[in-house]
N, C-alpha and C. Protein backbone atom coordinates (compact mmCIF):
# COMPACT_ATOMS: atom_id res chain seq x y z
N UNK A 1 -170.01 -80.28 1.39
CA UNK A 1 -168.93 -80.27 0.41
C UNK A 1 -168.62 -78.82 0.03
N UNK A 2 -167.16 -78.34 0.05
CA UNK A 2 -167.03 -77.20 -0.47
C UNK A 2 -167.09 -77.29 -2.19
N UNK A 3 -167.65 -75.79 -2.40
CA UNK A 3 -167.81 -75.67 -3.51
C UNK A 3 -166.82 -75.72 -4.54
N UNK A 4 -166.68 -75.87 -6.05
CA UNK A 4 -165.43 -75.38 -6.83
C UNK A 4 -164.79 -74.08 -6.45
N UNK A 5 -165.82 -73.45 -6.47
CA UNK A 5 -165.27 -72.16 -6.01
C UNK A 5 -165.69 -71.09 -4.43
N UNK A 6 -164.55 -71.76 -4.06
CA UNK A 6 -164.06 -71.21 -2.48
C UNK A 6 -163.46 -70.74 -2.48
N UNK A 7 -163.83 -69.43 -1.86
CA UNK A 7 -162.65 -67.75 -1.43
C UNK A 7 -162.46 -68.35 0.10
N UNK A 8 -161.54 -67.45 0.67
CA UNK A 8 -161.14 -67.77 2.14
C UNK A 8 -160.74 -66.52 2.98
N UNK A 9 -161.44 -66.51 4.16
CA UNK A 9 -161.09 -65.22 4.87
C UNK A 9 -160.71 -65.89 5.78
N UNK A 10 -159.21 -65.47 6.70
CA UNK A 10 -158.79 -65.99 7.56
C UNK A 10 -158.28 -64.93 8.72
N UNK A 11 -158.83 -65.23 10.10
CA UNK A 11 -157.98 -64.92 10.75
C UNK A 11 -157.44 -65.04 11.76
N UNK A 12 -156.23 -64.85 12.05
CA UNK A 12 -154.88 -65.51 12.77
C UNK A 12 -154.57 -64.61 13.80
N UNK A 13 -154.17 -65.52 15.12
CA UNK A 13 -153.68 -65.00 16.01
C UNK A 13 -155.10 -64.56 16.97
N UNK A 14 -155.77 -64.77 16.62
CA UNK A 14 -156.82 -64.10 18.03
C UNK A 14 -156.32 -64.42 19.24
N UNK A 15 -156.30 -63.79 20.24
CA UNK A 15 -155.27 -64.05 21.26
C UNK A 15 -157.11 -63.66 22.44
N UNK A 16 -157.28 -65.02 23.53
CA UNK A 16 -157.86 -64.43 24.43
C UNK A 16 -157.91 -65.41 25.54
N UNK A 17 -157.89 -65.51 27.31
CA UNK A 17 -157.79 -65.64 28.28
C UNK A 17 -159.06 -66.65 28.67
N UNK A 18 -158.89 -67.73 28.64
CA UNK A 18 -159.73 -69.48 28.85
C UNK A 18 -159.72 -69.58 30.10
N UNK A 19 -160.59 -70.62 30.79
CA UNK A 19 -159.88 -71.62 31.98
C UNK A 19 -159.96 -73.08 31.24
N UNK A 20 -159.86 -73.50 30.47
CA UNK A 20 -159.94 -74.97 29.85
C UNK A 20 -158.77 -75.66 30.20
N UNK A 21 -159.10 -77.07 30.07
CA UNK A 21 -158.23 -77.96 30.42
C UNK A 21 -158.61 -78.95 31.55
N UNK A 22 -157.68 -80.22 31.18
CA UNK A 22 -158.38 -81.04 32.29
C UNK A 22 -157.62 -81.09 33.31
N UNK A 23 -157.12 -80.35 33.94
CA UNK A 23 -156.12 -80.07 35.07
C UNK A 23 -156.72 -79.37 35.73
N UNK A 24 -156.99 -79.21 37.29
CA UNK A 24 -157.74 -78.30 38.32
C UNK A 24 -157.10 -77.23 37.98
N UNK A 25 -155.86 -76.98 38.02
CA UNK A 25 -154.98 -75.65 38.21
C UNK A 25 -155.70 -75.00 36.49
N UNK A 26 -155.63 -75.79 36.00
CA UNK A 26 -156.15 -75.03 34.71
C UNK A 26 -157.46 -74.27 34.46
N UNK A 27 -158.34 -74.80 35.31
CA UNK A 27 -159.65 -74.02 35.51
C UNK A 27 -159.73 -72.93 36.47
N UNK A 28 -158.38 -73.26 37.40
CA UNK A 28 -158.35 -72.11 38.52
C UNK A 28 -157.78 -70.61 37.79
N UNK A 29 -156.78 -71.23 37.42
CA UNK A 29 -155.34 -70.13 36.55
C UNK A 29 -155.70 -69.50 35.25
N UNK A 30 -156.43 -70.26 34.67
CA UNK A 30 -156.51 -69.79 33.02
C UNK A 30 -155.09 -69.92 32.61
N UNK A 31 -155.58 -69.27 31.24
CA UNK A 31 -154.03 -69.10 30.31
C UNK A 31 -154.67 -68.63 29.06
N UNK A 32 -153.52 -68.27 28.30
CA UNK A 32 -154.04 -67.43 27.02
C UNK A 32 -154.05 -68.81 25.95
N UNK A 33 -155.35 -68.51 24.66
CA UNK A 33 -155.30 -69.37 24.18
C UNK A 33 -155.58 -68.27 22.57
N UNK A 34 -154.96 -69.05 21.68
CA UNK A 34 -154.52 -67.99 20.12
C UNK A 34 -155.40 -69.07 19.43
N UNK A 35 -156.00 -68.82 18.42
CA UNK A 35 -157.12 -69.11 17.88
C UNK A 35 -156.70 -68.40 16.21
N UNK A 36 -156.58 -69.80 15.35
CA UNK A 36 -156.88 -69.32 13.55
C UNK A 36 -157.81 -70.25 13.28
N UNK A 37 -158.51 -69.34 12.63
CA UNK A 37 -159.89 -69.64 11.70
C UNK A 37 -159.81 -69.51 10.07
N UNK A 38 -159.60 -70.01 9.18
CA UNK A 38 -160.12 -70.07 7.75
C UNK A 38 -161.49 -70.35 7.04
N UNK A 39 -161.86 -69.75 7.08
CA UNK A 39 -163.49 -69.53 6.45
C UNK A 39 -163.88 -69.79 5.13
N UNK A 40 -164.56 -70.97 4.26
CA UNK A 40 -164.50 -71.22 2.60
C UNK A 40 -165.55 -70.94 2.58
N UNK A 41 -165.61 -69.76 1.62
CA UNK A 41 -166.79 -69.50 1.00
C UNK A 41 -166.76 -68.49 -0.53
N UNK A 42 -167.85 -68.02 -0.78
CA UNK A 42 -167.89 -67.61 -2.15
C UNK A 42 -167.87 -65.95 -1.72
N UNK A 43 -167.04 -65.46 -1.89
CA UNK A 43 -166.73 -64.33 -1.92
C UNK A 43 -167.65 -62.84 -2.82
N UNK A 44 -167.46 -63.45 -4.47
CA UNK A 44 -168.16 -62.97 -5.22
C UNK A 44 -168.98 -61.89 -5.07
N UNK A 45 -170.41 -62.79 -4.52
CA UNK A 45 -171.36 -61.96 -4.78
C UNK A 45 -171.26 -60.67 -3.30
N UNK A 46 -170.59 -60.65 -2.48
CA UNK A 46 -169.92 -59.54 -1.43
C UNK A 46 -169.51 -58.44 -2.36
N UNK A 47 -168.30 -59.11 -3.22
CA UNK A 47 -167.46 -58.28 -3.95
C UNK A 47 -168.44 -57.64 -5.15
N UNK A 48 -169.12 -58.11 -5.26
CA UNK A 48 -170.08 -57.49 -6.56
C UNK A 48 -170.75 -56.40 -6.55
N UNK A 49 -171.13 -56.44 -5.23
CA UNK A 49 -172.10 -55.16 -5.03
C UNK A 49 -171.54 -54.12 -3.90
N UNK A 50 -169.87 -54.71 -3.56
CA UNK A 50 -169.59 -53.85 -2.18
C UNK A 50 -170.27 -54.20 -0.59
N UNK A 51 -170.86 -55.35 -0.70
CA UNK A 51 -172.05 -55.75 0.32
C UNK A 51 -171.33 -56.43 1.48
N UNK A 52 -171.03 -55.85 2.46
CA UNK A 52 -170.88 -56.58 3.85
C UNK A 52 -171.56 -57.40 4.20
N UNK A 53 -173.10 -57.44 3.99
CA UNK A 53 -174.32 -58.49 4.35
C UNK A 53 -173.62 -59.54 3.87
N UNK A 54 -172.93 -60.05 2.36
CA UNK A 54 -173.24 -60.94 1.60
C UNK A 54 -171.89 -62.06 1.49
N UNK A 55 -171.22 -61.01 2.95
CA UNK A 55 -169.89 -61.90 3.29
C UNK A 55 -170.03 -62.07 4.79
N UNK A 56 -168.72 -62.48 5.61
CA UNK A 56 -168.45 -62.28 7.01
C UNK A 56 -167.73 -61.44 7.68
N UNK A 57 -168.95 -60.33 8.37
CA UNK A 57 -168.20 -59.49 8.92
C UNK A 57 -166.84 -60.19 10.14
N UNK A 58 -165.74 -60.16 9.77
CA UNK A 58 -164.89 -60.94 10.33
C UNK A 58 -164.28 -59.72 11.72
N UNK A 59 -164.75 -58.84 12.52
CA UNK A 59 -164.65 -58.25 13.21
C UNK A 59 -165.61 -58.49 14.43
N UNK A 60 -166.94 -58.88 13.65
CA UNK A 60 -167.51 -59.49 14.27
C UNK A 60 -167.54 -60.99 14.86
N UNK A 61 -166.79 -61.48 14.14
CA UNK A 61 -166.60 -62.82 14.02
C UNK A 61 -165.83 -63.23 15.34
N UNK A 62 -164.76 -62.24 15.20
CA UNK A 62 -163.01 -62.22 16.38
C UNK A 62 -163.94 -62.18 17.38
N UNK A 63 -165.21 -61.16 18.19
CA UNK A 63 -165.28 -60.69 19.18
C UNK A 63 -166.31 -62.21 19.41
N UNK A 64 -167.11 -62.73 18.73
CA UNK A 64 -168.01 -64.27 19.10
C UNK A 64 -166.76 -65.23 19.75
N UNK A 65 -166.06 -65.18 18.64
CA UNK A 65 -164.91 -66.30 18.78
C UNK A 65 -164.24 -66.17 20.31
N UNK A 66 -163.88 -64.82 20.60
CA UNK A 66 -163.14 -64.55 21.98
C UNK A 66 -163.50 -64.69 23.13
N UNK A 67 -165.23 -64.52 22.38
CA UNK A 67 -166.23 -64.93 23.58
C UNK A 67 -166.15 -66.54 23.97
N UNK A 68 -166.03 -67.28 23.03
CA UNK A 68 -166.55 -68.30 23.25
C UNK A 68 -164.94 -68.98 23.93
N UNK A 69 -163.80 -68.57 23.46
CA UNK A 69 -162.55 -68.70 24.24
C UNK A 69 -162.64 -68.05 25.94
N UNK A 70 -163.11 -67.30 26.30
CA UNK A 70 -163.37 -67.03 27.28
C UNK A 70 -164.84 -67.59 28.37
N UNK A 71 -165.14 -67.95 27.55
CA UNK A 71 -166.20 -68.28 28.12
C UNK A 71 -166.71 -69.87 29.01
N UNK A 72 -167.57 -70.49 28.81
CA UNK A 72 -167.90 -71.90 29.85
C UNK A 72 -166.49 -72.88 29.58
N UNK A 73 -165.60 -73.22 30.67
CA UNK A 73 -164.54 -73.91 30.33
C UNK A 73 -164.83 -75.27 29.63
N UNK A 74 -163.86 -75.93 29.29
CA UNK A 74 -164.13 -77.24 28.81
C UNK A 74 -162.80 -78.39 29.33
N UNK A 75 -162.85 -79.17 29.10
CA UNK A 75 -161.59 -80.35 29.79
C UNK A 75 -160.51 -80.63 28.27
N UNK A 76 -161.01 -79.94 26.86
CA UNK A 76 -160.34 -80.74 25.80
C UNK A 76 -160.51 -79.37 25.10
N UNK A 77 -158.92 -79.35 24.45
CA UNK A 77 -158.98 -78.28 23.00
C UNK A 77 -159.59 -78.45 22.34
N UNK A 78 -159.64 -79.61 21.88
CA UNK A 78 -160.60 -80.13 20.80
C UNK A 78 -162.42 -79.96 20.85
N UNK A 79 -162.82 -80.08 22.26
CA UNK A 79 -164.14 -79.47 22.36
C UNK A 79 -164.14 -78.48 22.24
N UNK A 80 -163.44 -77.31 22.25
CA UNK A 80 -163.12 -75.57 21.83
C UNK A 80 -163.02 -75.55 20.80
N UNK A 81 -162.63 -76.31 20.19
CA UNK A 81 -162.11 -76.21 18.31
C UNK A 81 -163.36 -76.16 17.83
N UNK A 82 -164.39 -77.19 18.48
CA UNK A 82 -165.96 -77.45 17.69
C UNK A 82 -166.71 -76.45 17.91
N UNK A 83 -166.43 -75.79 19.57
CA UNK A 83 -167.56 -74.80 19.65
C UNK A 83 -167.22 -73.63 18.74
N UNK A 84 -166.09 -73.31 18.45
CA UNK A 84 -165.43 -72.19 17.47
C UNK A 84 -165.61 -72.39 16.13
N UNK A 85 -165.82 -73.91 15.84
CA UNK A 85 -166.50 -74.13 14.17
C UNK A 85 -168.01 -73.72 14.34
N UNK A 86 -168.54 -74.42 15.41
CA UNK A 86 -169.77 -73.97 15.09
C UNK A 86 -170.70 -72.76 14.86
N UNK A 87 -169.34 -71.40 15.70
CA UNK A 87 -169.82 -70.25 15.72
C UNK A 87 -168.90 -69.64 13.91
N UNK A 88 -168.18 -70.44 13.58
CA UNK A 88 -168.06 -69.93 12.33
C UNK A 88 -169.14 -70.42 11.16
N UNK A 89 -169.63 -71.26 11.46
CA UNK A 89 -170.53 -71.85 10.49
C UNK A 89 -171.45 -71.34 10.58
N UNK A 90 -172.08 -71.04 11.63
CA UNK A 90 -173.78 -69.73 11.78
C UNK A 90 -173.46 -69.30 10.83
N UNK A 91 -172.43 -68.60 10.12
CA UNK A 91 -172.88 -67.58 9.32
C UNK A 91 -173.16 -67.96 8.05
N UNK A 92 -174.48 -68.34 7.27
CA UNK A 92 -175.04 -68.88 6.52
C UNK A 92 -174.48 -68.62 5.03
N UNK A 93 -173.19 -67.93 4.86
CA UNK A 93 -172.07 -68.02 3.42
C UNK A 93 -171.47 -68.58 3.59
N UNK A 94 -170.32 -69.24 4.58
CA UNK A 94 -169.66 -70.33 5.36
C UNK A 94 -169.91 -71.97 4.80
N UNK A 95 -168.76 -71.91 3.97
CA UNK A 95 -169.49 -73.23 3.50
C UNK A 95 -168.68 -74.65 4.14
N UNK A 96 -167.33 -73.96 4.61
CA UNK A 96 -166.64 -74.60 5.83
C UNK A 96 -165.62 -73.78 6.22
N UNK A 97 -165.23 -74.42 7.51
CA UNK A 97 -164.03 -73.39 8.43
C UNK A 97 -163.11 -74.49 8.98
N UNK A 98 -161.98 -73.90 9.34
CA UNK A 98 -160.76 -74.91 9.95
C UNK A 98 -160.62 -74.10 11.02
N UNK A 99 -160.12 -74.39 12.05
CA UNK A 99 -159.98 -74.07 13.23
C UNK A 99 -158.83 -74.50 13.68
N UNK A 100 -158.33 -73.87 14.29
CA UNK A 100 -157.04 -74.40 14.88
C UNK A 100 -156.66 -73.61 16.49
N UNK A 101 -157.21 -74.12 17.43
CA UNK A 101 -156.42 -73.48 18.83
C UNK A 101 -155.07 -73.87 19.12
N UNK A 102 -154.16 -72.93 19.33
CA UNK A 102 -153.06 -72.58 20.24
C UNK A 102 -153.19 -72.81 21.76
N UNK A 103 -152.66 -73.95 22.45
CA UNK A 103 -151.98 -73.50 23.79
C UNK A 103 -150.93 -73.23 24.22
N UNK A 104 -149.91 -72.32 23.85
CA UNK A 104 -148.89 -71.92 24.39
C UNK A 104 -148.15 -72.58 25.87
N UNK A 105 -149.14 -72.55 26.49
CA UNK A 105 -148.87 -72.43 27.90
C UNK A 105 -149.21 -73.87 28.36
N UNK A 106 -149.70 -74.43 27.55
CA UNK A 106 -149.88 -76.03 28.33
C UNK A 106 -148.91 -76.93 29.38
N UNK A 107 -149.74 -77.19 30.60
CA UNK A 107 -149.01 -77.95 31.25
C UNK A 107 -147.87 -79.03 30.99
N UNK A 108 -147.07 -78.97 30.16
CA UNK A 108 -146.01 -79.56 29.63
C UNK A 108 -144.72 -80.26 30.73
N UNK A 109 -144.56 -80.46 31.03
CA UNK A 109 -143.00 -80.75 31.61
C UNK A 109 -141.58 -80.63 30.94
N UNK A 110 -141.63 -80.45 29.51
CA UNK A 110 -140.58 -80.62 28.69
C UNK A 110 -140.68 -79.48 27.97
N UNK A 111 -139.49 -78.61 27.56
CA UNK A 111 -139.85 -77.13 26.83
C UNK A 111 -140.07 -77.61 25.80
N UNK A 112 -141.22 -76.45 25.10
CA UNK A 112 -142.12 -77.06 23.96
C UNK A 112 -142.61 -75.28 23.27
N UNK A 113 -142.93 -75.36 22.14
CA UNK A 113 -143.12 -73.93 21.89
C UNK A 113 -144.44 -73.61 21.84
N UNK A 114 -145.20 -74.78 21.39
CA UNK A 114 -146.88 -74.79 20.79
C UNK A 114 -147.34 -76.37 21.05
N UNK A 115 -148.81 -76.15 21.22
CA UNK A 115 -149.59 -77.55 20.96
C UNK A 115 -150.83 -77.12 20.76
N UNK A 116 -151.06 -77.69 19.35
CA UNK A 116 -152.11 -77.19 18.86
C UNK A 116 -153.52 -78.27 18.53
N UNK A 117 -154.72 -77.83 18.28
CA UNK A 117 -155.35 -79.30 17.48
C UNK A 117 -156.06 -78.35 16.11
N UNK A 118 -156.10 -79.21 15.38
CA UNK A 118 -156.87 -77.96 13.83
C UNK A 118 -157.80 -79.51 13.58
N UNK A 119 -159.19 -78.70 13.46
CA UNK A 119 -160.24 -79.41 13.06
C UNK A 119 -160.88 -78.91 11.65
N UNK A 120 -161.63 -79.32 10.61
CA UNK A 120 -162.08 -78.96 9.53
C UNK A 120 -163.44 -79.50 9.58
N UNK A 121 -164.75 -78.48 9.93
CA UNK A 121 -165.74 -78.89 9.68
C UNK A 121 -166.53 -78.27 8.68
N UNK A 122 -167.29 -78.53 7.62
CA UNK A 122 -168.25 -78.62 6.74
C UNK A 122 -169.54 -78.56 6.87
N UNK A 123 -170.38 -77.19 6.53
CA UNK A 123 -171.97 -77.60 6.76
C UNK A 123 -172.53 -78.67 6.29
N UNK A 124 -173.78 -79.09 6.71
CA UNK A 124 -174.08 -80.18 6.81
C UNK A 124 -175.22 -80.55 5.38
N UNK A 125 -175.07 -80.78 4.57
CA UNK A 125 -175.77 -81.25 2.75
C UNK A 125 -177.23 -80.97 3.37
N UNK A 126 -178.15 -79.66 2.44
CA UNK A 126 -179.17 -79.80 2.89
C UNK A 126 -180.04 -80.61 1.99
């Protein structure tokens, strides 16, 4: 459950080069896939002391995330959406993240501008 009080660091547009999809040509070809993340968490105690530790370095965050867009393909956006929550949630201030992948480029037949999926996952009540 997010807390009453949730700050949010977001960021938009990560742009990086997949083979996903359940189409052969799609694992052969790749394509670019854009990636927003919103991050709920408590900001505060970061801001209190000036402390990078005590937030998400979100620079670090882009280069996991790009990895994991680039990285072992998958057949479904939606299995990308989870592996990209799950690498937002490691970070133990993260009290939930939304995710949302971009495929631009999807095998479509009909002009189309975007198709996206946005998932919202929540750490898990310890």
């Amino acid at each position: 459950m997010i807390s009453e009080v949730a700050d949010t660091i977001r960021l938009t547009g990560l742009r990086a080069r997949g083979f996903h999809g359940a189409l052969d040509a799609e694992r052969v070809l790749g394509q670019e896939f854009v990636v927003d993340v919103t991050l709920f968490l408590d900001t505060a105690p970061a801001a209190a002391g000036d402390d990078l530790a005590k937030t998400v370095d979100y620079g670090s965050l882009a280069v996991r995330l790009a990895e994991v867009v680039s990285g072992e393909p998958v057949a479904l956006i939606e299995t990308l959406a989870q592996r990209l929550a799950d690498v937002c949630l490691a970070g133990e201030q993260v009290e939930a993240a939304e995710v949302t992948v971009h495929k631009p480029a999807a095998p479509i037949p009909v002009p189309f501008s975007d198709v996206s999926v946005t998932i919202t996952r929540r750490r898990p009540a310890k």
